[in-house]
Every structure is written in C-alpha cells, then in structure tokens.
PDB file of N, CA and C in Angstrom:
ATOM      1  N   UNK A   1       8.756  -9.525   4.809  1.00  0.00           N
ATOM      2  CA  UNK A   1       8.985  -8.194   4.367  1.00  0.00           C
ATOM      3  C   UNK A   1      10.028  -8.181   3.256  1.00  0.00           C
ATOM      4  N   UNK A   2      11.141  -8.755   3.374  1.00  0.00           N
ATOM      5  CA  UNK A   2      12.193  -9.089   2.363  1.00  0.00           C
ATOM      6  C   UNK A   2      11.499  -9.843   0.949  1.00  0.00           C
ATOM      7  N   UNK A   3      10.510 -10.405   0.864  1.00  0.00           N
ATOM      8  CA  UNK A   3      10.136 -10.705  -0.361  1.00  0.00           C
ATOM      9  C   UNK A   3       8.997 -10.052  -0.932  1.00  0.00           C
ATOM     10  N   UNK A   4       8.443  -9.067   0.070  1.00  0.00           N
ATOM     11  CA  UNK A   4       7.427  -7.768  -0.618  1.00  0.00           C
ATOM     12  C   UNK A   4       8.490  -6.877  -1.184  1.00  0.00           C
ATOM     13  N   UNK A   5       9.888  -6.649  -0.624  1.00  0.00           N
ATOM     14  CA  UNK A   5      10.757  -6.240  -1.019  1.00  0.00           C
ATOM     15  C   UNK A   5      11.316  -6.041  -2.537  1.00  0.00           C
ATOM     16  N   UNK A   6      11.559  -7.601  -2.723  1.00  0.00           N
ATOM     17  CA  UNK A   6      11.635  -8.524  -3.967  1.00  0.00           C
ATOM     18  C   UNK A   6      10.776  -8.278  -4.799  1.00  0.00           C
ATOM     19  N   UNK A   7       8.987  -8.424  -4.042  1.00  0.00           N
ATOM     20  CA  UNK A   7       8.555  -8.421  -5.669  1.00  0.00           C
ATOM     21  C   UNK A   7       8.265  -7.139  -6.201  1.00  0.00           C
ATOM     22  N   UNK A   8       8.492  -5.832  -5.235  1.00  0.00           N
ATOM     23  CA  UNK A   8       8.610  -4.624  -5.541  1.00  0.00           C
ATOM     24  C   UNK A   8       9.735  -3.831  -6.398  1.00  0.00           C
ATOM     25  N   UNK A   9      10.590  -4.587  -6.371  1.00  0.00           N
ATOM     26  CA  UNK A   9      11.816  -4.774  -7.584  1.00  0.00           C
ATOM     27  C   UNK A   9      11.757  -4.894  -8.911  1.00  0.00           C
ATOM     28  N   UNK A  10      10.579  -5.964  -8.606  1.00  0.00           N
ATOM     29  CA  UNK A  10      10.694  -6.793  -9.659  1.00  0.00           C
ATOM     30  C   UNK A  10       9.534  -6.516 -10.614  1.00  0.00           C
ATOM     31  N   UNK A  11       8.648  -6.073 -10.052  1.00  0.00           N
ATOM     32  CA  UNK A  11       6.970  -5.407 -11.412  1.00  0.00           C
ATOM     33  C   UNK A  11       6.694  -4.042 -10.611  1.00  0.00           C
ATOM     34  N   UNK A  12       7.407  -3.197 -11.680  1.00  0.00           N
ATOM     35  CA  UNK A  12       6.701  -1.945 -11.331  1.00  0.00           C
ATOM     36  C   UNK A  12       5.154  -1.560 -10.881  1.00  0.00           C
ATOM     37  N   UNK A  13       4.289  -2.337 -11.497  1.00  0.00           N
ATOM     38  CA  UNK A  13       2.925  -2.041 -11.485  1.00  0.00           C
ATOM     39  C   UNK A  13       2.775  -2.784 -10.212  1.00  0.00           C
ATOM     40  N   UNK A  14       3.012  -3.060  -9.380  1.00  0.00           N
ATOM     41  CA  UNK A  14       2.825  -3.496  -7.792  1.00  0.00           C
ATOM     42  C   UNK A  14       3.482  -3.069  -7.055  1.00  0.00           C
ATOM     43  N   UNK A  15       4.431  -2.303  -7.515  1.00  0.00           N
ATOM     44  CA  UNK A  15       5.788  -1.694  -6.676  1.00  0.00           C
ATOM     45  C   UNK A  15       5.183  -0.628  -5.303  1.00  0.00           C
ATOM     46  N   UNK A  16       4.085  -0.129  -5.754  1.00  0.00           N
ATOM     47  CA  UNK A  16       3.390   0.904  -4.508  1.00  0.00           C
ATOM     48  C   UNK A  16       2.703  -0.007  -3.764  1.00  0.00           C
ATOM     49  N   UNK A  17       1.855  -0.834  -4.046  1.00  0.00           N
ATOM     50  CA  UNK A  17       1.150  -1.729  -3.194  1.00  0.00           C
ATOM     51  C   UNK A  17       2.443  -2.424  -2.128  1.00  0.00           C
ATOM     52  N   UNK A  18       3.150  -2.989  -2.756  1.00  0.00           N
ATOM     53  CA  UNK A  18       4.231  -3.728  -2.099  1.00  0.00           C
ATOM     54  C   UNK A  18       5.000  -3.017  -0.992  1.00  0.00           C
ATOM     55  N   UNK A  19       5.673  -1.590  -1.548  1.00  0.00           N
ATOM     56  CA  UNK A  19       6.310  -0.917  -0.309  1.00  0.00           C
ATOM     57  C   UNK A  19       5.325  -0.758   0.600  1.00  0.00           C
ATOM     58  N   UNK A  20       4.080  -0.737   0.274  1.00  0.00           N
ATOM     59  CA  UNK A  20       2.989  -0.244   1.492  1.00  0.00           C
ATOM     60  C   UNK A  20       2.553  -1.343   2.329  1.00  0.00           C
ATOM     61  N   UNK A  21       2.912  -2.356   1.868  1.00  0.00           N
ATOM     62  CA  UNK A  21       3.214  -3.892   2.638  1.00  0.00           C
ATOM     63  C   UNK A  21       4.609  -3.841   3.623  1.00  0.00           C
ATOM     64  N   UNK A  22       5.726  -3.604   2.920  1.00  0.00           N
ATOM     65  CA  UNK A  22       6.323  -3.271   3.799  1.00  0.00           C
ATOM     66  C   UNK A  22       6.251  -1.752   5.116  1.00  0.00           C
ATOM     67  N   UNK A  23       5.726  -0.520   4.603  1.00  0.00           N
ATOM     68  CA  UNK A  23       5.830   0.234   5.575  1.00  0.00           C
ATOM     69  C   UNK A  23       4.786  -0.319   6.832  1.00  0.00           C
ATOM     70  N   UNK A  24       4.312  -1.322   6.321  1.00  0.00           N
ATOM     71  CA  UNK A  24       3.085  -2.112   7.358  1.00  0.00           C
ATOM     72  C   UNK A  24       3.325  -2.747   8.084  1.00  0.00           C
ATOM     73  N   UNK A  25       4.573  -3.469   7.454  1.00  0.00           N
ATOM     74  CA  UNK A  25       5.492  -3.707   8.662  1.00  0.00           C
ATOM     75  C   UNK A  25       6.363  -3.547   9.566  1.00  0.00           C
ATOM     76  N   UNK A  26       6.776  -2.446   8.753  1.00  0.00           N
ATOM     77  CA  UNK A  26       7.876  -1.445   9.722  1.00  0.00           C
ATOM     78  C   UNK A  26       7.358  -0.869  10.902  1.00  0.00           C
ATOM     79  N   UNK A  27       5.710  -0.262  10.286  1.00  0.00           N
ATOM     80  CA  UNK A  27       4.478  -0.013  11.678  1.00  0.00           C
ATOM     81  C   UNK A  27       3.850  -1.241  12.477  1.00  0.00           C
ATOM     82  N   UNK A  28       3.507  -2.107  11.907  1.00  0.00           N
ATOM     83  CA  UNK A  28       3.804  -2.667  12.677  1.00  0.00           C
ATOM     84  C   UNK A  28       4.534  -3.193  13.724  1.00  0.00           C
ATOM     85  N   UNK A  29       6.019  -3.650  13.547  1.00  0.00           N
ATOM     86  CA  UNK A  29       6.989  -3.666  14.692  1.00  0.00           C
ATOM     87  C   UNK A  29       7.468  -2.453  15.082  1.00  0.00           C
ATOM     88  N   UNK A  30       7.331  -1.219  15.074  1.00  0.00           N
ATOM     89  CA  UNK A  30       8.667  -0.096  15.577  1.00  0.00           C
ATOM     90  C   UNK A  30       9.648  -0.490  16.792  1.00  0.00           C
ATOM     91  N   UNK A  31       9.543  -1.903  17.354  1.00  0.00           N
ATOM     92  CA  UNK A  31      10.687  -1.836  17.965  1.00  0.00           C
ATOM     93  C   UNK A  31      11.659  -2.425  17.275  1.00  0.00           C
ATOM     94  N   UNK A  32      11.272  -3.167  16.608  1.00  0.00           N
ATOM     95  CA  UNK A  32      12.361  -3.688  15.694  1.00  0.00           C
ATOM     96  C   UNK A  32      13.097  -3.164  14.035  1.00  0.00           C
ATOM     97  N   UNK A  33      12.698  -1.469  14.551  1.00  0.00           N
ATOM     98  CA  UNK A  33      13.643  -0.730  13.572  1.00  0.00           C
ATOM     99  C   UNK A  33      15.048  -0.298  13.700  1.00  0.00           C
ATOM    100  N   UNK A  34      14.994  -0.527  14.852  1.00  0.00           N
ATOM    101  CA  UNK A  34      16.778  -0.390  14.784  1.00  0.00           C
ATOM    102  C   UNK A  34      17.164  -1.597  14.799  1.00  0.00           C
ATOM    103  N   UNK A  35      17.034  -3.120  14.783  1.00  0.00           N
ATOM    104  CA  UNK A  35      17.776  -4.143  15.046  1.00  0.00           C
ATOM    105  C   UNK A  35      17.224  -4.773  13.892  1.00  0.00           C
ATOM    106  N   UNK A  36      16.310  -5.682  13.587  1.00  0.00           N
ATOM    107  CA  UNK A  36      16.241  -6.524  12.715  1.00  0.00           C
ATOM    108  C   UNK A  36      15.348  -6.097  11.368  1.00  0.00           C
ATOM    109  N   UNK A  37      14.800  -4.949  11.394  1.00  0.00           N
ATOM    110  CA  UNK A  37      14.556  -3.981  10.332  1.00  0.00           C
ATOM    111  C   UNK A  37      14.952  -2.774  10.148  1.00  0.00           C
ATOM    112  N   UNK A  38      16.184  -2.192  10.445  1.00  0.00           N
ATOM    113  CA  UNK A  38      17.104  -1.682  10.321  1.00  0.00           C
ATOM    114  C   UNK A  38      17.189  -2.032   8.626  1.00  0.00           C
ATOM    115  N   UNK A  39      17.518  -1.043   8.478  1.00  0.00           N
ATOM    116  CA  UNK A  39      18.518  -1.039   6.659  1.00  0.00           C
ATOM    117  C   UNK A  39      19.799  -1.900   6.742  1.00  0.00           C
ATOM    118  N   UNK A  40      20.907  -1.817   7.670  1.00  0.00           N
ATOM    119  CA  UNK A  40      21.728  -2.495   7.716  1.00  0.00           C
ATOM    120  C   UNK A  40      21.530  -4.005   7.610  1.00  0.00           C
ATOM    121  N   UNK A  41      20.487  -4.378   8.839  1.00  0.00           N
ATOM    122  CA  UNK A  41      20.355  -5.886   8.729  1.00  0.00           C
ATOM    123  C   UNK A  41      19.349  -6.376   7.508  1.00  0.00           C
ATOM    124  N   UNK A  42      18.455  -5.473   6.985  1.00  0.00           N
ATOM    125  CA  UNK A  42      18.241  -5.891   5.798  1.00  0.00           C
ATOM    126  C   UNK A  42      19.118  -5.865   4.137  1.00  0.00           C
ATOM    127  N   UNK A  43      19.965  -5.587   4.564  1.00  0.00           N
ATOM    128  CA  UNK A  43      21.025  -5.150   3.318  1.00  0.00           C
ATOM    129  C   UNK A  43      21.832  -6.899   3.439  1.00  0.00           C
ATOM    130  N   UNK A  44      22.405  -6.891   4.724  1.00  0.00           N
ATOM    131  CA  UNK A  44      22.741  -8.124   4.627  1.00  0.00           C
ATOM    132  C   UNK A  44      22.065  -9.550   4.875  1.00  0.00           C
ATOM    133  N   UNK A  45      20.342  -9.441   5.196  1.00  0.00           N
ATOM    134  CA  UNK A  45      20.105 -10.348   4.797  1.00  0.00           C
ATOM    135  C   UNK A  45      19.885 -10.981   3.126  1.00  0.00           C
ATOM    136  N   UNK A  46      19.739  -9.761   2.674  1.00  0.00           N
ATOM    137  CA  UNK A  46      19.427  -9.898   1.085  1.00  0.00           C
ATOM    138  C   UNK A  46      20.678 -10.622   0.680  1.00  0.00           C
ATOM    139  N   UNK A  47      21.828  -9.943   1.074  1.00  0.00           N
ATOM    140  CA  UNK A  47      22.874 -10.209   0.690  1.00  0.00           C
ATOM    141  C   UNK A  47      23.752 -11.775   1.237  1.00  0.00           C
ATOM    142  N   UNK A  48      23.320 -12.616   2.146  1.00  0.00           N
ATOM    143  CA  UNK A  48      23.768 -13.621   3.321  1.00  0.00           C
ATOM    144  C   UNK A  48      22.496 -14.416   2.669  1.00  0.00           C
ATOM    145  N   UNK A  49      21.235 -14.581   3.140  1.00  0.00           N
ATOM    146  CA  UNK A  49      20.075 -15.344   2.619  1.00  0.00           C
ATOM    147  C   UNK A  49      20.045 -15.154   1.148  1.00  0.00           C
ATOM    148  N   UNK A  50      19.592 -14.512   0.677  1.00  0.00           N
ATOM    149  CA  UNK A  50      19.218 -14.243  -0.683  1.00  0.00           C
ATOM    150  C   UNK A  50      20.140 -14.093  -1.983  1.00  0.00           C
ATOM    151  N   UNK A  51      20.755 -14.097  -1.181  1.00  0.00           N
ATOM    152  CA  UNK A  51      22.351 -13.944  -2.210  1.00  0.00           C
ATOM    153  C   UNK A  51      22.214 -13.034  -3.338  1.00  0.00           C
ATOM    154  N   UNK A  52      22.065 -12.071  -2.898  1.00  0.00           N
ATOM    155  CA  UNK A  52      21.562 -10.763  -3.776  1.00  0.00           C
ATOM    156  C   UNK A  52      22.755  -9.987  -3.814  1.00  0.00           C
ATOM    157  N   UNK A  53      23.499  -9.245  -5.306  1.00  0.00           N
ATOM    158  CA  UNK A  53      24.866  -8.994  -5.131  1.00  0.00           C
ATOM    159  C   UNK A  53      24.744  -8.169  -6.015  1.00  0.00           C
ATOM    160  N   UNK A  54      25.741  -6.896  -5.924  1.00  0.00           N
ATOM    161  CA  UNK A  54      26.306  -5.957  -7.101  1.00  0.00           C
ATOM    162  C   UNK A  54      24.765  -4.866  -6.895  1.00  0.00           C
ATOM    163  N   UNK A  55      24.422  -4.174  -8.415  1.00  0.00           N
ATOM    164  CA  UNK A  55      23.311  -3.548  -8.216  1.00  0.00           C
ATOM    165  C   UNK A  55      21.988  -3.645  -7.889  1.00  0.00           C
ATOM    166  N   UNK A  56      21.764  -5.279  -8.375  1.00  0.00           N
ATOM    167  CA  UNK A  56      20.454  -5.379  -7.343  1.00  0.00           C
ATOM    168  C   UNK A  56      20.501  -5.135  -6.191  1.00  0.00           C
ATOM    169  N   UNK A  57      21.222  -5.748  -5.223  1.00  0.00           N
ATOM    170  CA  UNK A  57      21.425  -5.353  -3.881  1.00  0.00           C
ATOM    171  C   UNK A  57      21.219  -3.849  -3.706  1.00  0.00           C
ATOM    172  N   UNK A  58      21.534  -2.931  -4.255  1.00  0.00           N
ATOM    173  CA  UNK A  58      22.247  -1.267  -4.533  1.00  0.00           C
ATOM    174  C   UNK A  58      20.502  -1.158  -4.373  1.00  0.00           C
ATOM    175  N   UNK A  59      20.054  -1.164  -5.825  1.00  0.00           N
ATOM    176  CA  UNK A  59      18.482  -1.257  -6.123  1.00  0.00           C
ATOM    177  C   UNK A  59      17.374  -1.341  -4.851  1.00  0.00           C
ATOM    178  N   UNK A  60      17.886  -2.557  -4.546  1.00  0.00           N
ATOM    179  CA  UNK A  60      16.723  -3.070  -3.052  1.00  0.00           C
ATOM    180  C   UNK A  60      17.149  -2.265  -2.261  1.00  0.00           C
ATOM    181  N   UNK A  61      17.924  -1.930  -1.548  1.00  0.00           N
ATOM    182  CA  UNK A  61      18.374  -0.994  -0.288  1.00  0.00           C
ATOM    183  C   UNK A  61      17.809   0.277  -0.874  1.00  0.00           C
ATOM    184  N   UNK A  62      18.155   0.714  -2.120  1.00  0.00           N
ATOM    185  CA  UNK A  62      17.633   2.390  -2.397  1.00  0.00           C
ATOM    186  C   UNK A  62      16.102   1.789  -1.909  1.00  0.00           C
ATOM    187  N   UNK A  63      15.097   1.524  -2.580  1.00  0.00           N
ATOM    188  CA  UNK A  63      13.390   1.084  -2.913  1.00  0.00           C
ATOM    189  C   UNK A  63      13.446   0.950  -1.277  1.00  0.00           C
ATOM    190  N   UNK A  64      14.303  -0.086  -0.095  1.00  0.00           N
ATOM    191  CA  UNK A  64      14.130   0.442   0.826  1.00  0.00           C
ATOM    192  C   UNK A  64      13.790   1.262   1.745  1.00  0.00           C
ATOM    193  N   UNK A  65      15.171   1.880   1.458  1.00  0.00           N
ATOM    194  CA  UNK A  65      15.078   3.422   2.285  1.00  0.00           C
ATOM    195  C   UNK A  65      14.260   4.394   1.571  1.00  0.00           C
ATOM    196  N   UNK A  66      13.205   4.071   0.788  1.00  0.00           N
ATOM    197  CA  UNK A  66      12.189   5.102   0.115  1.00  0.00           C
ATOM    198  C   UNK A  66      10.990   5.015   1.184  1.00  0.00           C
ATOM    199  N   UNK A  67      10.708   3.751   1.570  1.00  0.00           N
ATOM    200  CA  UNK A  67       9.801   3.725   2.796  1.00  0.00           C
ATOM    201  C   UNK A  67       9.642   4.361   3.953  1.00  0.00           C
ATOM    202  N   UNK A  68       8.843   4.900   4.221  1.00  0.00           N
ATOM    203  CA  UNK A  68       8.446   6.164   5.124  1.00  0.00           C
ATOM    204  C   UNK A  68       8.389   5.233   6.447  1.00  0.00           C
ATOM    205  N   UNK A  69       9.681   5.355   7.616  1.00  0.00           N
ATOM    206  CA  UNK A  69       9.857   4.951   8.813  1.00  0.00           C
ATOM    207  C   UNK A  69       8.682   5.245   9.673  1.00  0.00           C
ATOM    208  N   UNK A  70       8.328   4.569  10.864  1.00  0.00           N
ATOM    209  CA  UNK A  70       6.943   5.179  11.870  1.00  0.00           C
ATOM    210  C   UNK A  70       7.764   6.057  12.731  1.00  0.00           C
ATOM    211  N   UNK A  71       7.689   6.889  13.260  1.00  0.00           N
ATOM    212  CA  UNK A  71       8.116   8.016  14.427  1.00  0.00           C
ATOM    213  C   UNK A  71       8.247   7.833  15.123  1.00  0.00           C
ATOM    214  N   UNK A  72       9.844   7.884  15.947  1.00  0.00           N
ATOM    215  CA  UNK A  72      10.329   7.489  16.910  1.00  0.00           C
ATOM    216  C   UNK A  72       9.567   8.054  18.168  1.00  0.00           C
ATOM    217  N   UNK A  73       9.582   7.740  19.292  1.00  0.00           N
ATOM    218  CA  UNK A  73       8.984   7.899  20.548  1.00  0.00           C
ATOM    219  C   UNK A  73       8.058   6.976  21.434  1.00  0.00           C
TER     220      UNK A  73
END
C-alpha cells in the first residue's frame, strides 16, 4: 500500500487508479485501520523505512488522508 502510495505522488496520470489501490486496501483490512493503517503508522513508516522527509512526507500523508476510510462498525 505504501508504494501505491509512492507512485501516486509521483505521476499524476495514475494518481486515481493508485489511491483506489489503496482504498482497496484499507477495505480490504478494516481491522487494521486503527493500528497498522492508521495515518499515524503510515506517516512513520514512510518516514523510518522509506526515509521520506520534509514536504514529501507532508505531500504523502495529505494524498493519504484524501482516501475515503470503509465505515466503522
């Protein structure tokens, strides 16, 4: 998910396909939206793995949190 992330950053003209890769995965797991797909733990994996720093980092977390979460319950 972190590198659909990436290449959604990175070429606009795939940027919708890509988040929709990720919201696929976010639906896919919903239990793992509060713990390991959480915004938080993806902020610092970018940032710890990927060594992603300053405004890119800023960048990826916004394009993040643009992704439409699945509904809690």
């Amino acid at each position: 998910m972190v590198l659909k992330l990436l290449a959604a950053a990175a070429n606009r003209r795939r940027r919708a396909r890509d988040l929709a890769d990720v919201q696929g995965a976010l639906e896919a797991f919903p239990e793992r939206a509060a713990t390991s797909l959480s915004i938080a733990r993806v902020r610092a994996r970018l940032r710890d793995v990927y060594a992603v720093q300053g405004q890119r980092l800023k960048t990826l977390v916004a394009l993040f949190r643009q992704v439409p979460r699945p509904a809690r319950g």
